[in-house]
N, C-alpha and C. Protein backbone atom coordinates (compact mmCIF):
# COMPACT_ATOMS: atom_id res chain seq x y z
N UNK A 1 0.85 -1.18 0.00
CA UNK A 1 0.00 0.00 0.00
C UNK A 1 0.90 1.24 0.00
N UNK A 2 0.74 2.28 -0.96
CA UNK A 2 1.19 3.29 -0.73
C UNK A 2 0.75 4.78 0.00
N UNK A 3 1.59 5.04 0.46
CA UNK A 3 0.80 6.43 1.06
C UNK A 3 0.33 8.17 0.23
N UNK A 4 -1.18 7.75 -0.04
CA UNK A 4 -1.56 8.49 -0.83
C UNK A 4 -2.53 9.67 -0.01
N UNK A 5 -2.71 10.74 -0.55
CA UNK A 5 -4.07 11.50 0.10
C UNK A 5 -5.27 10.60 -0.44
N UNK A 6 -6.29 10.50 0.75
CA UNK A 6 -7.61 10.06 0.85
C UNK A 6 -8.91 10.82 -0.64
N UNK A 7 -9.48 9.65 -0.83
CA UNK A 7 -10.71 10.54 -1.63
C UNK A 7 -11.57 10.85 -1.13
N UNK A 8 -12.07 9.72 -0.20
CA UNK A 8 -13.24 9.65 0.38
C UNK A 8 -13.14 10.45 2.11
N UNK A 9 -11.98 10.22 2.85
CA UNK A 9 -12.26 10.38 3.76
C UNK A 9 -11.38 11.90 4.02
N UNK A 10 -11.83 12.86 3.53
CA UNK A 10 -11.29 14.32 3.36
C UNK A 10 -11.64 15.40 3.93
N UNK A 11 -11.25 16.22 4.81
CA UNK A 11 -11.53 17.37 5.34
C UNK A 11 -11.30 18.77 4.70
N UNK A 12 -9.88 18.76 4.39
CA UNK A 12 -9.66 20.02 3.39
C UNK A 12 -8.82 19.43 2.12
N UNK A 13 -8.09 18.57 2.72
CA UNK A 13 -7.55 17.85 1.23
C UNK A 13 -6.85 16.44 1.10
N UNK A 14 -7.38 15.43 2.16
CA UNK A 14 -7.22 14.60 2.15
C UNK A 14 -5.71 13.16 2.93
N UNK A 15 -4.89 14.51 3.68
CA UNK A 15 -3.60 14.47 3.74
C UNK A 15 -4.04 13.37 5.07
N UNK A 16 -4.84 14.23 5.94
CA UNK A 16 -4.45 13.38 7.54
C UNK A 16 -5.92 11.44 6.92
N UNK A 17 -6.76 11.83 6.54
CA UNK A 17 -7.43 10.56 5.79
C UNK A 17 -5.99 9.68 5.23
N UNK A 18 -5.32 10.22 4.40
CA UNK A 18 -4.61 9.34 3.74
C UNK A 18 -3.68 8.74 4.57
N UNK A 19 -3.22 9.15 5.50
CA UNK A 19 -2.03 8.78 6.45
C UNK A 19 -2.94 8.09 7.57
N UNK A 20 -4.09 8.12 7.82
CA UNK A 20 -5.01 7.11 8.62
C UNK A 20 -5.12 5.88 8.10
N UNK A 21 -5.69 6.25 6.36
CA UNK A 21 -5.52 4.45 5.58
C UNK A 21 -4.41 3.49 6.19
N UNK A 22 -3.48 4.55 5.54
CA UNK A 22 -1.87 4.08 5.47
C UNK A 22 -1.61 3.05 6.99
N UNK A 23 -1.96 3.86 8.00
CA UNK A 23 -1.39 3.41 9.28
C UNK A 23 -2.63 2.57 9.64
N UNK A 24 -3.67 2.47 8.79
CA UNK A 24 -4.68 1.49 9.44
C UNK A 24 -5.51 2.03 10.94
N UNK A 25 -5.67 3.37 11.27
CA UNK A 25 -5.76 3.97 12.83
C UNK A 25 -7.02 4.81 11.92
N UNK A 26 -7.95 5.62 13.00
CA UNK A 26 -8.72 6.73 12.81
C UNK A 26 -8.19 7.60 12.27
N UNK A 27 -9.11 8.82 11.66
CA UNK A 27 -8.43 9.67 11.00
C UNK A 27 -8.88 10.85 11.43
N UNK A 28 -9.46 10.55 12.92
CA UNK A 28 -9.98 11.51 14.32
C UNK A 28 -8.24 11.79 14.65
N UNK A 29 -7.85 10.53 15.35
CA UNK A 29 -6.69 10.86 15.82
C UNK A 29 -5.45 10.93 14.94
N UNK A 30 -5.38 11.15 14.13
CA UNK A 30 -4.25 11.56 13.02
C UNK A 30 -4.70 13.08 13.05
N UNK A 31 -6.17 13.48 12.94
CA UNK A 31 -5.95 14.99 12.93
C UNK A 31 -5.76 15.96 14.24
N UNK A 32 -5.72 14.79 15.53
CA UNK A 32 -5.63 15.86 16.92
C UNK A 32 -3.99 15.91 16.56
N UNK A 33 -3.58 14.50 16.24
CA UNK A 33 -1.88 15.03 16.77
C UNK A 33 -1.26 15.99 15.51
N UNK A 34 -2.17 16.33 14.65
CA UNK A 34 -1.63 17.13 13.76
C UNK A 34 -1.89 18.83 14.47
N UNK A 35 -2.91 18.91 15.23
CA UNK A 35 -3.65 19.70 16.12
C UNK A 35 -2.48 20.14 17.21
N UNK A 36 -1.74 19.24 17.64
CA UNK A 36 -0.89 19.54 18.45
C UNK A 36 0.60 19.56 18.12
N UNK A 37 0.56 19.27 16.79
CA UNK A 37 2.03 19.78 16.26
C UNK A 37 2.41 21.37 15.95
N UNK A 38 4.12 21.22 17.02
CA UNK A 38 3.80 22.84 16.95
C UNK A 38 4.05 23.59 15.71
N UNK A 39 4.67 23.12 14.28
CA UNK A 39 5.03 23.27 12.54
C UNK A 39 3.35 22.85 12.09
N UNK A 40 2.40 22.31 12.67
CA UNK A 40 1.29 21.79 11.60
C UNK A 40 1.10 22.30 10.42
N UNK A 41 0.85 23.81 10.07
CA UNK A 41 0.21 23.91 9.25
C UNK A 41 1.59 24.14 8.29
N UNK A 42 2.84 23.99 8.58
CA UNK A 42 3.87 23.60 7.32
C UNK A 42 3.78 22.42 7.03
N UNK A 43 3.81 21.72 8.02
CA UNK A 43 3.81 20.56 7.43
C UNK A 43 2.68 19.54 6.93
N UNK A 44 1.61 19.56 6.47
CA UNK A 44 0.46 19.76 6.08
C UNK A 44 0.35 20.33 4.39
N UNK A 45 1.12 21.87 4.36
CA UNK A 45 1.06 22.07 2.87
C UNK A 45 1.99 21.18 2.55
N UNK A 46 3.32 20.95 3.05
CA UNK A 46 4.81 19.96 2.42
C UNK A 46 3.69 19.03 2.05
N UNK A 47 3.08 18.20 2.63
CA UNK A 47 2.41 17.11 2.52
C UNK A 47 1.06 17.09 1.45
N UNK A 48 0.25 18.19 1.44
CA UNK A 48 -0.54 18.13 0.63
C UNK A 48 -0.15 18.43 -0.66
N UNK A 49 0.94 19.22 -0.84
CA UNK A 49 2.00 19.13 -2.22
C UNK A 49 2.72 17.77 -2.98
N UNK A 50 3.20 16.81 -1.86
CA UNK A 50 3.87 16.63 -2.49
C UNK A 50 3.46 14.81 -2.35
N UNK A 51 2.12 14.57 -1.63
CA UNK A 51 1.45 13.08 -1.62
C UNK A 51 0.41 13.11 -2.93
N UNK A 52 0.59 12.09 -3.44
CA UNK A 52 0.10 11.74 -5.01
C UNK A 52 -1.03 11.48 -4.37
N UNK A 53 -2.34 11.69 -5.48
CA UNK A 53 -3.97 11.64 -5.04
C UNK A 53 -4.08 10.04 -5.40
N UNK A 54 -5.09 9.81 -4.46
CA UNK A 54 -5.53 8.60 -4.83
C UNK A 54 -6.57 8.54 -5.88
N UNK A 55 -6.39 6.91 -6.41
CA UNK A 55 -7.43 6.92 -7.69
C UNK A 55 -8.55 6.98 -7.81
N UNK A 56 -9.60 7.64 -8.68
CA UNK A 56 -10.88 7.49 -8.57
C UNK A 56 -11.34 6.50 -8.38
N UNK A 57 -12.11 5.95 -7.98
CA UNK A 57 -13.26 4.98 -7.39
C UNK A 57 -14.44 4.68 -8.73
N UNK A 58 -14.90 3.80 -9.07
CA UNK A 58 -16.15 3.76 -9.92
C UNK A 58 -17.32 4.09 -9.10
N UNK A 59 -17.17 3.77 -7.97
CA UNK A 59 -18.25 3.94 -7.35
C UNK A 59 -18.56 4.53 -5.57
């Protein structure tokens, strides 16, 4: 499995969803500890730049 941004499970763009797939965990708690990182919102754009989208879905 690679670590991609989420389609389905997206708040603003899919970054902390995709890293929830990835790690198999909620994607509640992927976004508190992003909440309590004191760089979040750099590291967040690094991340929403530079994680490949996941593929559309048929359905």
């Amino acid at each position: 499995m690679k670590l991609r941004k989420s389609s389905t499970d997206k708040s603003i763009v899919g970054v902390c969803g995709g890293i929830a797939e990835f790690l198999g965990i909620s994607s509640f708690a992927v976004r508190l500890i992003f909440i309590l990182l004191p760089a979040n919102v750099l590291i967040y754009i690094i991340l929403a730049n530079t994680m490949s989208d996941s593929p559309q879905s048929l359905y």
